[in-house]
N, C-alpha and C. Protein backbone atom coordinates (compact mmCIF):
# COMPACT_ATOMS: atom_id res chain seq x y z
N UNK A 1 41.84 -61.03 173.95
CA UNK A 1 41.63 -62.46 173.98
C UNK A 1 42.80 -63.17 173.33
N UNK A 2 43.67 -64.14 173.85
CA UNK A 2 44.05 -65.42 173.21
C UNK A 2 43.87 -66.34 172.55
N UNK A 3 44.08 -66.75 171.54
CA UNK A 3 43.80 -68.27 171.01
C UNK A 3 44.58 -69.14 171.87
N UNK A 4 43.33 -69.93 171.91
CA UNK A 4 44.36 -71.47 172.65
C UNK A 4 45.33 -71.96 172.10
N UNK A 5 46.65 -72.54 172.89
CA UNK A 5 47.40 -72.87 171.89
C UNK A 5 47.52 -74.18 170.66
N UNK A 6 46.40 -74.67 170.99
CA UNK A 6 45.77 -75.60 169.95
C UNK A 6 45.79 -74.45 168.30
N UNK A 7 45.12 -73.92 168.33
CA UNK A 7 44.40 -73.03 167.65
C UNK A 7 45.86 -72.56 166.91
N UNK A 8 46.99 -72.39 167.02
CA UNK A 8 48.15 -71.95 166.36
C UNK A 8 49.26 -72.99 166.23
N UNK A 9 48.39 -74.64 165.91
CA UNK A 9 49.47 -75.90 165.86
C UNK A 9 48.30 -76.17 164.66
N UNK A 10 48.86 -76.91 163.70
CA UNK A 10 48.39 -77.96 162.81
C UNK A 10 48.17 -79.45 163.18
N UNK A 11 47.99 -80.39 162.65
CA UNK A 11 47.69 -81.23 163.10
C UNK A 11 49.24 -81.95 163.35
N UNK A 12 49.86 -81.54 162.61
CA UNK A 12 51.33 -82.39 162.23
C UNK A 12 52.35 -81.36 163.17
N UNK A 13 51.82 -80.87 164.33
CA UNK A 13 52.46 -80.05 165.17
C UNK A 13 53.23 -79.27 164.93
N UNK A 14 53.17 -78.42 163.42
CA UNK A 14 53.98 -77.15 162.77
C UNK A 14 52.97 -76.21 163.11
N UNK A 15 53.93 -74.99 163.59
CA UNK A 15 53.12 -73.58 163.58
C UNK A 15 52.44 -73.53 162.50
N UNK A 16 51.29 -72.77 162.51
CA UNK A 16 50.39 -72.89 161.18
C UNK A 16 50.77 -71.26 160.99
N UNK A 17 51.34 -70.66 159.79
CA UNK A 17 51.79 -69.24 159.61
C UNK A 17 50.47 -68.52 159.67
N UNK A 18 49.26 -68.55 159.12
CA UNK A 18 48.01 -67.87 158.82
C UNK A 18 47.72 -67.41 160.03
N UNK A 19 48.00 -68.09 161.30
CA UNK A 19 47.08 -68.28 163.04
C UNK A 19 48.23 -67.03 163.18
N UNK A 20 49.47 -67.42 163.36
CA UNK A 20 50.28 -66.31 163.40
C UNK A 20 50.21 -64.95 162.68
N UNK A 21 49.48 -64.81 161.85
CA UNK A 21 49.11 -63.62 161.18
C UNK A 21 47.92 -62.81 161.31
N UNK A 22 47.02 -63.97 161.75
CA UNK A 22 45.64 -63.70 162.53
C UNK A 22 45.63 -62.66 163.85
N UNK A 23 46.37 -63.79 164.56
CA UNK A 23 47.06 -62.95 165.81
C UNK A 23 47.38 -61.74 165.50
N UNK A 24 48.18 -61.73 164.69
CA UNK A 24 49.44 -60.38 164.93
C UNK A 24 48.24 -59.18 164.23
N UNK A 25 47.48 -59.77 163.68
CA UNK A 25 46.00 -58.24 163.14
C UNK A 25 45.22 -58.31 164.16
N UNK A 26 44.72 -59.31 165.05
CA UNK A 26 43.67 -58.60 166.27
C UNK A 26 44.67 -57.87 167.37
N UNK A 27 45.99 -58.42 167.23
CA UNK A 27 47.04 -57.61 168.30
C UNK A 27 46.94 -56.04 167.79
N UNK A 28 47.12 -56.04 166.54
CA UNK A 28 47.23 -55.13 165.58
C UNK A 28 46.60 -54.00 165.70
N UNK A 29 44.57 -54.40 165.68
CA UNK A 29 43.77 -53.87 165.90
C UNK A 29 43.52 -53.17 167.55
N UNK A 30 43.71 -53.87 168.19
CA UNK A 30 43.92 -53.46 169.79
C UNK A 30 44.98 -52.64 170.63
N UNK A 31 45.83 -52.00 169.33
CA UNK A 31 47.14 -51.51 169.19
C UNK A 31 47.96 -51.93 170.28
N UNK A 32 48.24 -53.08 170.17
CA UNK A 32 49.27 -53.88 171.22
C UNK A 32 50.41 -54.04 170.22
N UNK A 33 50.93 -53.37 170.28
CA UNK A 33 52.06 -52.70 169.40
C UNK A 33 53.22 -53.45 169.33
N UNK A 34 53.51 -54.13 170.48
CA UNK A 34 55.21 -54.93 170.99
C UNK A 34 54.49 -56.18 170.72
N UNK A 35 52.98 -56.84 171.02
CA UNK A 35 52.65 -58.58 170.80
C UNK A 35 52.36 -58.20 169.62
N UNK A 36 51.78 -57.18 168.98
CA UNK A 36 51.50 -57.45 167.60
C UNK A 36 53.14 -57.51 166.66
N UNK A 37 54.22 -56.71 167.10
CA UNK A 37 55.65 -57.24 166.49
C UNK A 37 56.03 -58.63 166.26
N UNK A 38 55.73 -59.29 167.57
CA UNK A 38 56.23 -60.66 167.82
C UNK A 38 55.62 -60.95 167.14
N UNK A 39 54.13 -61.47 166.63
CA UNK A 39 52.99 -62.19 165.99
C UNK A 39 53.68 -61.71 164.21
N UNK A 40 53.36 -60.89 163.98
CA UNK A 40 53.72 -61.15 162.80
C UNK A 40 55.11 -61.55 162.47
N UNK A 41 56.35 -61.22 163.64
CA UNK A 41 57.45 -61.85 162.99
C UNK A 41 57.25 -63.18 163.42
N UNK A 42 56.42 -63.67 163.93
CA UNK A 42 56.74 -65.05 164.15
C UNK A 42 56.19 -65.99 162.77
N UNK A 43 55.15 -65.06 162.19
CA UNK A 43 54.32 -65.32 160.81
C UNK A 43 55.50 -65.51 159.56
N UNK A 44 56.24 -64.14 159.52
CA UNK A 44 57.76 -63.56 158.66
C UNK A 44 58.57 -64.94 158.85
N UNK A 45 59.09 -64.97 160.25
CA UNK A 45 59.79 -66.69 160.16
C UNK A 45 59.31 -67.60 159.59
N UNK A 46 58.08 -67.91 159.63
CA UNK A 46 57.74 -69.15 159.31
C UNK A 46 57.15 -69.24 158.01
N UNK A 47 56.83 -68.19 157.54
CA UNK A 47 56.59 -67.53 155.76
C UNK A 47 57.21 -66.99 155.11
N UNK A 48 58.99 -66.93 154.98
CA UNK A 48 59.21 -66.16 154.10
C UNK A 48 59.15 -66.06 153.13
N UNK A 49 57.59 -66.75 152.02
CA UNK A 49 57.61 -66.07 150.80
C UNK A 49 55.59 -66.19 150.94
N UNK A 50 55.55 -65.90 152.29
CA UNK A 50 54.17 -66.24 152.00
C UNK A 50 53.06 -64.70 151.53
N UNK A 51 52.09 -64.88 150.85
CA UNK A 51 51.57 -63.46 150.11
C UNK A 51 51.79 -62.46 151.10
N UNK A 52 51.40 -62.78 152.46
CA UNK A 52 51.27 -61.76 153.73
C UNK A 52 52.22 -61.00 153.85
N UNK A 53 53.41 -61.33 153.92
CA UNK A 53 55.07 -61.31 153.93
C UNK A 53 55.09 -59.30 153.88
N UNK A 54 54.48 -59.05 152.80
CA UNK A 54 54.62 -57.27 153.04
C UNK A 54 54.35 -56.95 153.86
N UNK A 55 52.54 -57.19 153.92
CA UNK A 55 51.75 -56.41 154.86
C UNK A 55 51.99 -56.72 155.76
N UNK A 56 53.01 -57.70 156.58
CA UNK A 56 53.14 -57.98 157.47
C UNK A 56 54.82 -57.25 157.89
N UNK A 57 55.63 -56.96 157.26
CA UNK A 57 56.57 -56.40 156.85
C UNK A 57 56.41 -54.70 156.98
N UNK A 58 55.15 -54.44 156.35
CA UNK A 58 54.74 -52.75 156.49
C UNK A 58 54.17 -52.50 158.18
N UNK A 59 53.28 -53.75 158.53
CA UNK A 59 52.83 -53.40 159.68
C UNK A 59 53.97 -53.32 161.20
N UNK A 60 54.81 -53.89 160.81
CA UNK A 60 55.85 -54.02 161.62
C UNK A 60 56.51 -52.46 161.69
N UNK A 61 56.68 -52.09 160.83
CA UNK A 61 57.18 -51.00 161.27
C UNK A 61 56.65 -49.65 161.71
N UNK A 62 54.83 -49.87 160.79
CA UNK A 62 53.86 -49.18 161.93
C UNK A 62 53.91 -49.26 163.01
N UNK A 63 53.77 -50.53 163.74
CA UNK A 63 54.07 -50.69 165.43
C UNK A 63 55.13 -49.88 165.56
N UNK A 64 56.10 -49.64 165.37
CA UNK A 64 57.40 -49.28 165.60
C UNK A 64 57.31 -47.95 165.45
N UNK A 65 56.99 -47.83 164.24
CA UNK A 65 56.56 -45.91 164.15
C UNK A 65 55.25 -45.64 165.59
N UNK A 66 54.53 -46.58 165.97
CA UNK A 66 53.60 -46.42 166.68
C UNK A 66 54.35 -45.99 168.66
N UNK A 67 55.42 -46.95 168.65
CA UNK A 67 55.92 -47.00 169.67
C UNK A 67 57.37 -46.07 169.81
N UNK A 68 57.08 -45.15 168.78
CA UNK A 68 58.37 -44.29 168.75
C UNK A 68 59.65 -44.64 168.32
N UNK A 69 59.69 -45.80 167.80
CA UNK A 69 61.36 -46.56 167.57
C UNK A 69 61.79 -46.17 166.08
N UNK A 70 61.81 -44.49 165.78
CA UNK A 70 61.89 -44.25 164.32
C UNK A 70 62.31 -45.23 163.56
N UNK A 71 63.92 -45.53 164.36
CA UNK A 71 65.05 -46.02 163.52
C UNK A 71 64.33 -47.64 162.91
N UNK A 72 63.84 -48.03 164.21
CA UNK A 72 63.40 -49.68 163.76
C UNK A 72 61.81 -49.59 162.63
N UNK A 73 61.50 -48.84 162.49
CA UNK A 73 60.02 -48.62 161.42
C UNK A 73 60.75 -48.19 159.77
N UNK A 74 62.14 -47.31 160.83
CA UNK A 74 62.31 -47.05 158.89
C UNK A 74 63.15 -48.52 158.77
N UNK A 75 63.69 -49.43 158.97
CA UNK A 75 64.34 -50.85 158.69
C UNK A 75 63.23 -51.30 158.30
N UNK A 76 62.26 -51.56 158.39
CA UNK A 76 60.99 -52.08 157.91
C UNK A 76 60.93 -51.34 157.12
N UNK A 77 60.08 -50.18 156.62
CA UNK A 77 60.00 -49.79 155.88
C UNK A 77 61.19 -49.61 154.45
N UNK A 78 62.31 -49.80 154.30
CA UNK A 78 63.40 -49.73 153.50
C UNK A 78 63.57 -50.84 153.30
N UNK A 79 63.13 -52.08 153.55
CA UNK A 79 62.94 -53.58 153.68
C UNK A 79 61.74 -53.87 152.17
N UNK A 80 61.30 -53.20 152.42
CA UNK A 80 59.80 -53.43 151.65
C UNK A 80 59.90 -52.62 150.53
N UNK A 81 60.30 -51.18 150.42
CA UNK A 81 60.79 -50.92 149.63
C UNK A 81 62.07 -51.37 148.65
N UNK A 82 62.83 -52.09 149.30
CA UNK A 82 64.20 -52.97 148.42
C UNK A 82 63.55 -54.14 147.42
N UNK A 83 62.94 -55.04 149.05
CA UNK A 83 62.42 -56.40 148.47
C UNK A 83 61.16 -56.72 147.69
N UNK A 84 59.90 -55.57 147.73
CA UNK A 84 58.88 -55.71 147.15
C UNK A 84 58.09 -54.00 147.07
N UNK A 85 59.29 -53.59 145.66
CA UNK A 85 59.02 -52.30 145.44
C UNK A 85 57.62 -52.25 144.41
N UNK A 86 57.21 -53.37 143.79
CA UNK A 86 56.03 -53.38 143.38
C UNK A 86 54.42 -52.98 144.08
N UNK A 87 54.70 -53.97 145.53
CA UNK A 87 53.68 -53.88 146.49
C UNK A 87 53.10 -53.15 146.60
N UNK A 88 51.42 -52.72 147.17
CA UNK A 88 51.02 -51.63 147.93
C UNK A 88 51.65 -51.26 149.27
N UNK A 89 52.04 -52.21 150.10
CA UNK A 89 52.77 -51.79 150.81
C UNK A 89 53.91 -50.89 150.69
N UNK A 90 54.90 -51.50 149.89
CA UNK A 90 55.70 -50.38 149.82
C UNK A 90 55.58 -48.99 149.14
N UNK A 91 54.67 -48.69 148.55
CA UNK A 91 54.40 -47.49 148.20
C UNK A 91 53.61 -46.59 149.70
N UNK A 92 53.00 -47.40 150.27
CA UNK A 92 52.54 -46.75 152.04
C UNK A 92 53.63 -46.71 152.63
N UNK A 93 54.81 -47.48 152.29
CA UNK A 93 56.08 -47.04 153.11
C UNK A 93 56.60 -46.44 153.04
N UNK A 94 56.67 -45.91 151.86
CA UNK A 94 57.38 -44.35 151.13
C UNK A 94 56.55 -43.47 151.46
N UNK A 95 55.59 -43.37 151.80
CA UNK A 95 54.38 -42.25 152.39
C UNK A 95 55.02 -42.12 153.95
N UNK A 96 55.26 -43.09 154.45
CA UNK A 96 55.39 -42.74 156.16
C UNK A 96 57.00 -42.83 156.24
N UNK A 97 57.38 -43.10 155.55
CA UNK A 97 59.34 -43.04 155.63
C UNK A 97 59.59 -41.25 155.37
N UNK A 98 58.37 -40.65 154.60
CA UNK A 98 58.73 -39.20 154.85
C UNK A 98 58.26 -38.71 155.86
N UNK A 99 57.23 -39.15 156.42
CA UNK A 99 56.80 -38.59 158.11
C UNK A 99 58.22 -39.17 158.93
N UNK A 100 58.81 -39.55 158.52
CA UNK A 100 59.89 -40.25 159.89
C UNK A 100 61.32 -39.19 159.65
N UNK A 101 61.28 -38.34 158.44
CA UNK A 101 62.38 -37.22 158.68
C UNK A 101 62.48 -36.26 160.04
């Protein structure tokens, strides 16, 4: 299913980042692997400091590990580990950055 594109505008006609993040987890869930990329980077653009920003950052490169693109899952993953080595995420990224040897 789609959201209308109402449903991912604010009233003041800015992408609303949350709708974009929404998206990119039922894409997520349905393992639509390449719309769920776009959805959350479109979330990443328009949030870069918003809380999501990891998990959205880790999931990206799941898709990617999902769709075989080692090289592009470990850039994500080494991303998250640089920029938010605190995270839970990046400690799940160091878990699957050794499955990607």
């Amino acid at each position: 299913l789609k959201a209308p594109p109402a449903a991912t505008a604010s009233s003041s006609g800015r992408t609303n980042p949350k709708a974009a993040y929404d998206e990119a987890e039922a894409l997520f869930g349905s393992k639509k692997w390449k719309e769920a990329i776009l959805s959350y980077q479109k979330y990443r653009d328009t949030n870069p400091r918003g809380k999501l920003y990891p998990d959205a950052t880790y999931k990206i490169g799941v898709c990617f590990q999902e769709l075989g693109m080692k090289d592009e899952a470990r850039t994500f993953y080494e991303e998250l580990k640089e920029k938010f080595p605190n995270a839970k995420e990046a400690k799940k990224a160091v878990t699957r950055l050794k499955t990607l040897k």
